[in-house]
N, C-alpha and C. Protein backbone atom coordinates (compact mmCIF):
# COMPACT_ATOMS: atom_id res chain seq x y z
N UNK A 1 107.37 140.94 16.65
CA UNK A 1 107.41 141.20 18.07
C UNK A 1 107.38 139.87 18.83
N UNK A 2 108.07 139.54 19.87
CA UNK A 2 108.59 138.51 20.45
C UNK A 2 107.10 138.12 21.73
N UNK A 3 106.43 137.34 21.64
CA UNK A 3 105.57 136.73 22.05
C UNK A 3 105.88 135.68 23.15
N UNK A 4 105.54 135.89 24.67
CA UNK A 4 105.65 134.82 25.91
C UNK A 4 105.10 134.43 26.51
N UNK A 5 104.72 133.14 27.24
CA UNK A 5 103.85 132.57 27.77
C UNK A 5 104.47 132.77 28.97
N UNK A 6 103.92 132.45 30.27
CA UNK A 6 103.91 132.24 31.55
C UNK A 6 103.29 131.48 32.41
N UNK A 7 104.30 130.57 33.63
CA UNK A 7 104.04 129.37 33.91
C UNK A 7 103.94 130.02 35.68
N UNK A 8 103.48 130.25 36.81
CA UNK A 8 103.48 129.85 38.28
C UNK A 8 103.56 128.35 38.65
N UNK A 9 104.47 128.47 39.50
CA UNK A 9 104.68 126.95 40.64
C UNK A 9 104.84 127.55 42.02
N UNK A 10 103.89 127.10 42.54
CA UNK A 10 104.29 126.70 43.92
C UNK A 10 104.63 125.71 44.66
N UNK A 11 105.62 126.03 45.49
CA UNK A 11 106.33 124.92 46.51
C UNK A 11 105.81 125.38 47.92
N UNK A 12 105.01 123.93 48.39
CA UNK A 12 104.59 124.14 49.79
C UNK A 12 105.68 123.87 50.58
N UNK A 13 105.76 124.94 51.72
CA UNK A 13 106.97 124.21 52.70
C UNK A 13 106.52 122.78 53.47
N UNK A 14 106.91 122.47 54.21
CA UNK A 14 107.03 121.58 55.29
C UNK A 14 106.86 122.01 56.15
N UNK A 15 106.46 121.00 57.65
CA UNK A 15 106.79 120.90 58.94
C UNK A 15 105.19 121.89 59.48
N UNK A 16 105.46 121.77 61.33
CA UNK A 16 104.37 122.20 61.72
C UNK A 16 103.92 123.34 61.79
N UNK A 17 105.05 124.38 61.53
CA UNK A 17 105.01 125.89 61.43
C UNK A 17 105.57 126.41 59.92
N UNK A 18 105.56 125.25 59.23
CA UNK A 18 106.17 126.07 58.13
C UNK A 18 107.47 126.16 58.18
N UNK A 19 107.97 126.41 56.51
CA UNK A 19 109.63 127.08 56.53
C UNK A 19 110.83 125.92 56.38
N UNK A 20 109.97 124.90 56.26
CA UNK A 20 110.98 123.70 55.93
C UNK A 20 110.96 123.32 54.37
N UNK A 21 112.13 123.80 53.82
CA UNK A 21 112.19 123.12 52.17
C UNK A 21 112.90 122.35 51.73
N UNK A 22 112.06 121.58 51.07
CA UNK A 22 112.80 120.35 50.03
C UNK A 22 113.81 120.66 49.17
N UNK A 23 115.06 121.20 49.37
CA UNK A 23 115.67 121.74 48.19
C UNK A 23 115.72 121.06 46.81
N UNK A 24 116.35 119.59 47.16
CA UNK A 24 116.25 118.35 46.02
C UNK A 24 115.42 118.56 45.07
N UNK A 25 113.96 118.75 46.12
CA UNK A 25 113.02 118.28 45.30
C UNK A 25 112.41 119.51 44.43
N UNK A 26 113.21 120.42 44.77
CA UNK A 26 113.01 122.02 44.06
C UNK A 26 113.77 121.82 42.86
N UNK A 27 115.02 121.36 43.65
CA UNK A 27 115.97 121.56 42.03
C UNK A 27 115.40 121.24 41.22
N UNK A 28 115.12 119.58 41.13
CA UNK A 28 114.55 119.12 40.24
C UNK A 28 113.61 119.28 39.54
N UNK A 29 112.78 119.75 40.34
CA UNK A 29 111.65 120.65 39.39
C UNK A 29 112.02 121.32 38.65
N UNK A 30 113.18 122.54 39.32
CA UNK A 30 113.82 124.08 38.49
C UNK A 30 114.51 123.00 37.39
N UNK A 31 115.17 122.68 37.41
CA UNK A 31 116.07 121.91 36.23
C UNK A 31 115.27 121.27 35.43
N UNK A 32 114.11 120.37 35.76
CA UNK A 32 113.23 120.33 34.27
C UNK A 32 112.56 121.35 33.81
N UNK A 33 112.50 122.37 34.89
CA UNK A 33 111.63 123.60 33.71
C UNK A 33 112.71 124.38 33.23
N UNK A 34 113.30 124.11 33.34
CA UNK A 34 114.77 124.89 32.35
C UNK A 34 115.20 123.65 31.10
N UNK A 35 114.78 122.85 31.25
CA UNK A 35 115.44 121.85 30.43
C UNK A 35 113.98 122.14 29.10
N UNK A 36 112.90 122.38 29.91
CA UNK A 36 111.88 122.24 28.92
C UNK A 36 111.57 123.74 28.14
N UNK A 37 112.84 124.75 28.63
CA UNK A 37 112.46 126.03 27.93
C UNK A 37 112.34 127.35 28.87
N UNK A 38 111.69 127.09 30.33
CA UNK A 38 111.18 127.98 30.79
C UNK A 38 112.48 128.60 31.82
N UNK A 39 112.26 129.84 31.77
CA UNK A 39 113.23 131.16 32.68
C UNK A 39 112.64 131.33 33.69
N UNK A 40 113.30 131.35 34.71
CA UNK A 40 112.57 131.80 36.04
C UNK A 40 112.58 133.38 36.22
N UNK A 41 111.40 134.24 36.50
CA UNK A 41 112.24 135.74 35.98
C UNK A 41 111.43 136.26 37.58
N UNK A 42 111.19 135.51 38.60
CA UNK A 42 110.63 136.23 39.85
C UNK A 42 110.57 134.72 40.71
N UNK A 43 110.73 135.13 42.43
CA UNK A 43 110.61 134.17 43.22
C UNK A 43 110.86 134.46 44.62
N UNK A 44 109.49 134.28 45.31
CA UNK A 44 109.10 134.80 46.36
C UNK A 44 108.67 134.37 47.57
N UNK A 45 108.53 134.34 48.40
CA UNK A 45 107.85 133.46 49.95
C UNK A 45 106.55 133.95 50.02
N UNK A 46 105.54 133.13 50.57
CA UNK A 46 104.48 134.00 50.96
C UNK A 46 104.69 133.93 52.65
N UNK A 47 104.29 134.80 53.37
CA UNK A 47 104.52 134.92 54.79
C UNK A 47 103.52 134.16 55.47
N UNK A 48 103.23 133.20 56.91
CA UNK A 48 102.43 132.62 57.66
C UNK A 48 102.62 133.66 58.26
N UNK A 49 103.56 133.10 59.65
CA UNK A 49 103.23 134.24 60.74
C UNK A 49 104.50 133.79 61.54
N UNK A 50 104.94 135.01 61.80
CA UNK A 50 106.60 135.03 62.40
C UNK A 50 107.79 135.00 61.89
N UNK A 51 107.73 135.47 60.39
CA UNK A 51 108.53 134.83 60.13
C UNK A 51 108.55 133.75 59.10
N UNK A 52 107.75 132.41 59.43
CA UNK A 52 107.73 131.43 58.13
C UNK A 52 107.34 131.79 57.23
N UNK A 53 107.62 130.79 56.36
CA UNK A 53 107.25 130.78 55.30
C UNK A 53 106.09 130.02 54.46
N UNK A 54 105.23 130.04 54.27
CA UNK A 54 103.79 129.19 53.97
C UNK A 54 104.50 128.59 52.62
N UNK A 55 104.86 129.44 51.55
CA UNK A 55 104.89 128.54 50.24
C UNK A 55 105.65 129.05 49.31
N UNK A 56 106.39 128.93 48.53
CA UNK A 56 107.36 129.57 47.42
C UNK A 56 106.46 129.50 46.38
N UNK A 57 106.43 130.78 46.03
CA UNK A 57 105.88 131.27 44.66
C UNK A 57 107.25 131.18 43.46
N UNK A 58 106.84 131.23 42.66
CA UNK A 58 107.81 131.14 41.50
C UNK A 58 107.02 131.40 40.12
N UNK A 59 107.56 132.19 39.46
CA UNK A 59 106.89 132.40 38.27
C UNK A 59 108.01 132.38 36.77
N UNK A 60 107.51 131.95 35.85
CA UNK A 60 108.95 131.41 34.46
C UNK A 60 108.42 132.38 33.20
N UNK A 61 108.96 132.22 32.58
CA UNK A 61 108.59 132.73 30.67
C UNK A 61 109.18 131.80 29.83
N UNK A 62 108.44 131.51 28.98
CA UNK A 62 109.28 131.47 27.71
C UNK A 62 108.75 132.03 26.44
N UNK A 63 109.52 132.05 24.80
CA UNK A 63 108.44 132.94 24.27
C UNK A 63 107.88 131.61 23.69
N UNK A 64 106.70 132.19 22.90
CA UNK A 64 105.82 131.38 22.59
C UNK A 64 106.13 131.09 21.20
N UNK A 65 105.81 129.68 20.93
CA UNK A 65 106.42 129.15 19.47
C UNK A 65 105.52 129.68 18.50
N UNK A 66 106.15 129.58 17.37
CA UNK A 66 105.41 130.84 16.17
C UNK A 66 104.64 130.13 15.33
């Protein structure tokens, strides 16, 4: 039976209200955790107020080595 670990990252936005993202600096993150194994299998905003966005949730898998 196939066995997986699980990783959360969050990305804080920017700016004074929120809702400003670093894309760059996302990729790069996403692209080393893909380079190092991990699937992104969910990815979400958490809400401030109006609208923004406080922080990107993100959650990965991979399975676990045997």
């Amino acid at each position: 039976m196939e066995q997986f670990e699980y990783k959360v990252v969050t990305f804080d936005t920017k700016g004074f209200w929120g809702g400003n993202v670093e894309v760059r600096q996302i990729e790069t993150q996403l692209n080393q955790l893909g380079i190092d194994g991990w699937e992104m299998v969910s990815c979400t905003s958490t809400n401030q107020s109006y609208g923004a966005s406080k922080s990107i949730v993100c959650i990965f898998k991979r399975k676990k080595a045997s």
